[in-house]
Each structure stands twice: as structure tokens, then as C-alpha cells.
N, C-alpha and C. Protein backbone atom coordinates (compact mmCIF):
# COMPACT_ATOMS: atom_id res chain seq x y z
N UNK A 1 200.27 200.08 91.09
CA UNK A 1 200.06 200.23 92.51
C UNK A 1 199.27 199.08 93.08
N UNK A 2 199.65 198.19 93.01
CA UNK A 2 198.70 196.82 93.20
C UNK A 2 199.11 196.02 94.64
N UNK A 3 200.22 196.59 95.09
CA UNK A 3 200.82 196.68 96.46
C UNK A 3 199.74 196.60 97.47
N UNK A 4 200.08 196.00 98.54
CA UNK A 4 198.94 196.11 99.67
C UNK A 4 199.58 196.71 100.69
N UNK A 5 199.06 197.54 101.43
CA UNK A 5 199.01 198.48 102.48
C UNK A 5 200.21 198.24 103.61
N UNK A 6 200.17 197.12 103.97
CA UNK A 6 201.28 195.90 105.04
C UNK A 6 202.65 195.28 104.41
N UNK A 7 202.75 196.10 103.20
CA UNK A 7 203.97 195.43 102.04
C UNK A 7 205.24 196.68 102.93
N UNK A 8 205.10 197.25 104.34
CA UNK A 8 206.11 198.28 104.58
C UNK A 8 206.31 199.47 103.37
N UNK A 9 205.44 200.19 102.91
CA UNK A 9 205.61 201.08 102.15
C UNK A 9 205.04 202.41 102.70
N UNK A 10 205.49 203.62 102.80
CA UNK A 10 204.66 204.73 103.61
C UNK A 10 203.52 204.84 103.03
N UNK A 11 202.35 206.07 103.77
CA UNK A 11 201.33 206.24 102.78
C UNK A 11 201.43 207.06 102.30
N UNK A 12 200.45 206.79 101.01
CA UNK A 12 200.51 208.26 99.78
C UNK A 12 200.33 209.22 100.75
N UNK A 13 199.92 209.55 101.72
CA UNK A 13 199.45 210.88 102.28
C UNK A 13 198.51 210.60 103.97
N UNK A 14 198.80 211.39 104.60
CA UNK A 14 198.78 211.45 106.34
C UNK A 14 198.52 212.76 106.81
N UNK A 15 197.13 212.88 106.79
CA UNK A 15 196.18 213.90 107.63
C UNK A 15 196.35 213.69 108.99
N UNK A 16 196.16 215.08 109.56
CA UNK A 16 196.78 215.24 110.99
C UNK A 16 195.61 216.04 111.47
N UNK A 17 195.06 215.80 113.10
CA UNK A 17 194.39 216.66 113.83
C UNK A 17 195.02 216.47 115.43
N UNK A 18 196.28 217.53 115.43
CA UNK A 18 196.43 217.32 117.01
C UNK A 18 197.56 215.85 116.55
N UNK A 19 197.53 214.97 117.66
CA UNK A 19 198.33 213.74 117.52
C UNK A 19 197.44 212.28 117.06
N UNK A 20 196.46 212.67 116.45
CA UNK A 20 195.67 211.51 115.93
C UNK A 20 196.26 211.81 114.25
N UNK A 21 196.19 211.14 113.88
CA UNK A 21 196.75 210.63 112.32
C UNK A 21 195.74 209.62 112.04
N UNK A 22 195.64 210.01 110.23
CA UNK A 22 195.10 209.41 109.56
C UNK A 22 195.76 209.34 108.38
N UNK A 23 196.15 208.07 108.03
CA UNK A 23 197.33 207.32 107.44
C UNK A 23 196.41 206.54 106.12
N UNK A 24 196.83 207.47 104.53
CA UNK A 24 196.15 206.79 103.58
C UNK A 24 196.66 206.10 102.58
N UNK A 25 196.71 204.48 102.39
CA UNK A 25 197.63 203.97 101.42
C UNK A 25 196.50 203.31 100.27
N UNK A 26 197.10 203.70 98.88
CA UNK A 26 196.74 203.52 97.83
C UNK A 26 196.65 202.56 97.19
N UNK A 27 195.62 201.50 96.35
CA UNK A 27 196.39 200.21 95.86
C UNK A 27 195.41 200.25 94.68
N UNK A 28 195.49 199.12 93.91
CA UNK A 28 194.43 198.96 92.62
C UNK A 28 193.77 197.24 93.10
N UNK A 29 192.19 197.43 92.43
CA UNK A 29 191.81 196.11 92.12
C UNK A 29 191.59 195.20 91.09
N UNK A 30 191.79 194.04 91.20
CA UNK A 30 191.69 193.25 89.93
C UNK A 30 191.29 193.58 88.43
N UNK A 31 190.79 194.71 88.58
CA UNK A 31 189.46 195.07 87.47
C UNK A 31 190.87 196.80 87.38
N UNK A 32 191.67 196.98 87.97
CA UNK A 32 192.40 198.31 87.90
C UNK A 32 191.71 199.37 88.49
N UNK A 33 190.89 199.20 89.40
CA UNK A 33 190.13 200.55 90.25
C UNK A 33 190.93 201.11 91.48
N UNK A 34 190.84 202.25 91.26
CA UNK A 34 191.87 202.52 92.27
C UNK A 34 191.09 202.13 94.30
N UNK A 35 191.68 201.84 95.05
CA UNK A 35 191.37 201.66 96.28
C UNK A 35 192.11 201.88 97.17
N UNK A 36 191.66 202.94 98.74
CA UNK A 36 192.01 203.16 99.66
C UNK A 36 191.94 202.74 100.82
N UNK A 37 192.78 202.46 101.76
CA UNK A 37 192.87 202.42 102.99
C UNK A 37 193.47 203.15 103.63
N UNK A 38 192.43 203.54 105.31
CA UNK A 38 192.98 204.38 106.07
C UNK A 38 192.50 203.80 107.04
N UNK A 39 194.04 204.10 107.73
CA UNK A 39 194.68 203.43 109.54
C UNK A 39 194.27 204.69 110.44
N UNK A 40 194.02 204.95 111.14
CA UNK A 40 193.38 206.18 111.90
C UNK A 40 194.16 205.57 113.42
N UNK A 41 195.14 206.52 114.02
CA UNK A 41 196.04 206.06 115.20
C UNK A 41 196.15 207.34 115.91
N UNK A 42 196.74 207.03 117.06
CA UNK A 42 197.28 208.52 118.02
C UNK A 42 198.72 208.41 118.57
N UNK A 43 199.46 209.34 118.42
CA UNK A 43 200.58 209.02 119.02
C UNK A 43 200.72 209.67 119.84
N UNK A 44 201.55 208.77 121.10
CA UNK A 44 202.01 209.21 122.62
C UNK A 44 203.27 209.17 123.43
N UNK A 45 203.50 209.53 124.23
CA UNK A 45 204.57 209.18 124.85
C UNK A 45 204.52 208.17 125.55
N UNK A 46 205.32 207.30 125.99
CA UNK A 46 205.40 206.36 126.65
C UNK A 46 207.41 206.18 127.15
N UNK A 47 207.47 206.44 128.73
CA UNK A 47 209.08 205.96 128.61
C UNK A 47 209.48 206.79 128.26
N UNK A 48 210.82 206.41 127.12
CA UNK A 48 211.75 207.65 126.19
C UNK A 48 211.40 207.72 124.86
N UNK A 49 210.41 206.69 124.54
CA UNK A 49 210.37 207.05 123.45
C UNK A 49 208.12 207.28 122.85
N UNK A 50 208.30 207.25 121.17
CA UNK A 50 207.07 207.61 120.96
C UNK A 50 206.16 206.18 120.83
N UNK A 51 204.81 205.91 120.74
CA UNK A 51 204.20 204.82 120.68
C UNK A 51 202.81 205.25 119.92
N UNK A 52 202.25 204.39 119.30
CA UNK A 52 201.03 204.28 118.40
C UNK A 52 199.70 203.81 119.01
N UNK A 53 198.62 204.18 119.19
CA UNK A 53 197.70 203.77 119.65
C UNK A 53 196.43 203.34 118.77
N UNK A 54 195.72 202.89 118.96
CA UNK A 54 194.70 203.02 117.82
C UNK A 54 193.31 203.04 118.40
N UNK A 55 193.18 202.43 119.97
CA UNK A 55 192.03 202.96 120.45
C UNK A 55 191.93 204.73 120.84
N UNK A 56 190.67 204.96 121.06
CA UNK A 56 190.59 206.31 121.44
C UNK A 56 189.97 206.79 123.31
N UNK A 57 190.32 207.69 123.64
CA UNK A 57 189.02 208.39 124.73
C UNK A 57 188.29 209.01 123.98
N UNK A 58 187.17 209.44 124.51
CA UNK A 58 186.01 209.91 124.19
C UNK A 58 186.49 211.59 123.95
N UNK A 59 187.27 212.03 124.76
CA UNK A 59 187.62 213.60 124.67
C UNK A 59 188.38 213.51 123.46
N UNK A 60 188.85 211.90 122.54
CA UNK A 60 189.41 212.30 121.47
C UNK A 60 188.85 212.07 119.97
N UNK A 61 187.87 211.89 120.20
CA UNK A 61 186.91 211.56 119.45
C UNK A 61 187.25 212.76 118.19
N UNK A 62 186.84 214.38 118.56
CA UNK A 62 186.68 215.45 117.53
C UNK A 62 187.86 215.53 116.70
N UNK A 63 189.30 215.13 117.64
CA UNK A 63 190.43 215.16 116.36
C UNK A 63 190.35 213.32 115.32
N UNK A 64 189.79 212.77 115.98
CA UNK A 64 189.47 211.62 115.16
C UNK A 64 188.39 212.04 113.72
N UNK A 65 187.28 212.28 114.05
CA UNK A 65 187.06 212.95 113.26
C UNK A 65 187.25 213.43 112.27
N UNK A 66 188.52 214.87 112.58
CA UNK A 66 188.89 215.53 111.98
C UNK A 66 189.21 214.93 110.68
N UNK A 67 190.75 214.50 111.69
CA UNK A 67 191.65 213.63 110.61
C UNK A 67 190.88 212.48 109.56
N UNK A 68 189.75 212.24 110.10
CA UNK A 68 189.25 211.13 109.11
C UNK A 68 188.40 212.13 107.92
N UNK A 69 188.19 213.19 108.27
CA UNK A 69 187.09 213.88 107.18
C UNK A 69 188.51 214.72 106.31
N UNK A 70 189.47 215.25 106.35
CA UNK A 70 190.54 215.20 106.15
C UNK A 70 191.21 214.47 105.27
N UNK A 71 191.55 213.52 105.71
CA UNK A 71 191.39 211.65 104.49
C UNK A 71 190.48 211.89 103.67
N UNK A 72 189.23 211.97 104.04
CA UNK A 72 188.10 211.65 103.16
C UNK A 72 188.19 212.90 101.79
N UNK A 73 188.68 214.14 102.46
CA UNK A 73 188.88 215.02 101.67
C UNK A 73 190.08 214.73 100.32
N UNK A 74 190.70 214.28 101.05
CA UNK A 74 192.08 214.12 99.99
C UNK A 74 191.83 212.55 99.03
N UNK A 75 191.37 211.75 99.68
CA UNK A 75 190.96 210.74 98.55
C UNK A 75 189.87 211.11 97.58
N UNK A 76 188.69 212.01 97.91
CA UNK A 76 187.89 212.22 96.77
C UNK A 76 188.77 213.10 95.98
N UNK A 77 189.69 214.10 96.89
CA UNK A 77 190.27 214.84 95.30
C UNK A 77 191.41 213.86 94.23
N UNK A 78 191.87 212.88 95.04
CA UNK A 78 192.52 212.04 94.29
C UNK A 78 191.90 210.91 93.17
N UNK A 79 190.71 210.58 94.04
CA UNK A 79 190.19 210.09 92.57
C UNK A 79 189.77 211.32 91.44
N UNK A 80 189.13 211.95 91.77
CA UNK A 80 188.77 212.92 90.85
C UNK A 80 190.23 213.07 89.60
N UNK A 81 191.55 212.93 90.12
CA UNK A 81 192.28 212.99 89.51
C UNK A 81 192.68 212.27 88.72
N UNK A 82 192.30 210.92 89.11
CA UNK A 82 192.47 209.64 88.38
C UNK A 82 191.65 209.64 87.53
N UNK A 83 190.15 210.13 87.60
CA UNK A 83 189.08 210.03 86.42
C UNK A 83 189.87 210.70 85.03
N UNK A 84 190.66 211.75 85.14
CA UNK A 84 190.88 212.77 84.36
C UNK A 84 192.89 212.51 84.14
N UNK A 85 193.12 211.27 84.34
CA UNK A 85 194.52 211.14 83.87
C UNK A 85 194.25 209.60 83.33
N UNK A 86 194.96 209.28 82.11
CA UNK A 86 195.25 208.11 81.28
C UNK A 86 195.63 206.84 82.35
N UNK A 87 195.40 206.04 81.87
CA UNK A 87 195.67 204.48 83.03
C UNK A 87 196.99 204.49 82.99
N UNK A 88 197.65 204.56 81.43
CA UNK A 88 199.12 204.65 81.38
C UNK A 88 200.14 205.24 82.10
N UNK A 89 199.38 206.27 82.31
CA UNK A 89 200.19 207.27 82.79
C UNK A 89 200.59 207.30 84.41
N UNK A 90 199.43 206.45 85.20
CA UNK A 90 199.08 206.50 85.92
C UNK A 90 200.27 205.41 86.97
């Protein structure tokens, strides 16, 4: 998994509060440690079709939040998983 985040690959996993998303992609470092990044966006309408935002209002602050403690939830259980599975395997 040594891939970087911008290589067009989905993420391992996308916590939701409301229409804010929090978007988490997986990679390894030099040394083989696993490492995360998360894109935190809102989606809207615009026109006919949908659009991505990434600033916030202030009234959207609590689903920002959310979705980020959310993320935070699912990457600690994912490492936890990695401590306890073989590199090989991995």
C-alpha cells in the first residue's frame, strides 16, 4: 500500500455526518508504518449537477466534527488491526 492518496484510487473508507464526508486513504512509510490521510469535504448542489466543497459555515462545523471523530474512530480500530496481523499478510 505504498500508493499515495492523489494516485485516483477510492478511500479505504468514508465517514459521513449529514453531507460533510470524511474521506480516509491508506498508505505505508519508508520504514513500512502504516499512514493515514483524511480529506474532510461537503457536498452540494450546484446547477444540475453535485459539487465538493471543502470550506465550511460555522452552522457546519458539528457535522464536521462528527465525520472527523468518526475517521478518527475507524483508523484507530484499523491500526489496532494491523498491530495483530503479519506484515505478509498484510
Amino acid at each position: 500500500m505504498s500508493q499515495k492518496p492523489n494516485e485516483n484510487r477510492p478511500p479505504v473508507h468514508t465517514a459521513r455526518a449529514g453531507n460533510i464526508r470524511a474521506s480516509v486513504w491508506e498508505s505505508t512509510d519508508a520504514a513500512g508504518q502504516a499512514r493515514f490521510k483524511v480529506v474532510i469535504s461537503r457536498m452540494f448542489r450546484q446547477n444540475e449537477g453535485w459539487q465538493r466543497g471543502h470550506t465550511f459555515y460555522s452552522d457546519q462545523l458539528a457535522p464536521v466534527i462528527e465525520a472527523a471523530s468518526k475517521a478518527q474512530q475507524w483508523i484507530e480500530h484499523r491500526q489496532r488491526q494491523l498491530q495483530f496481523t503479519p506484515a505478509e499478510v498484510r
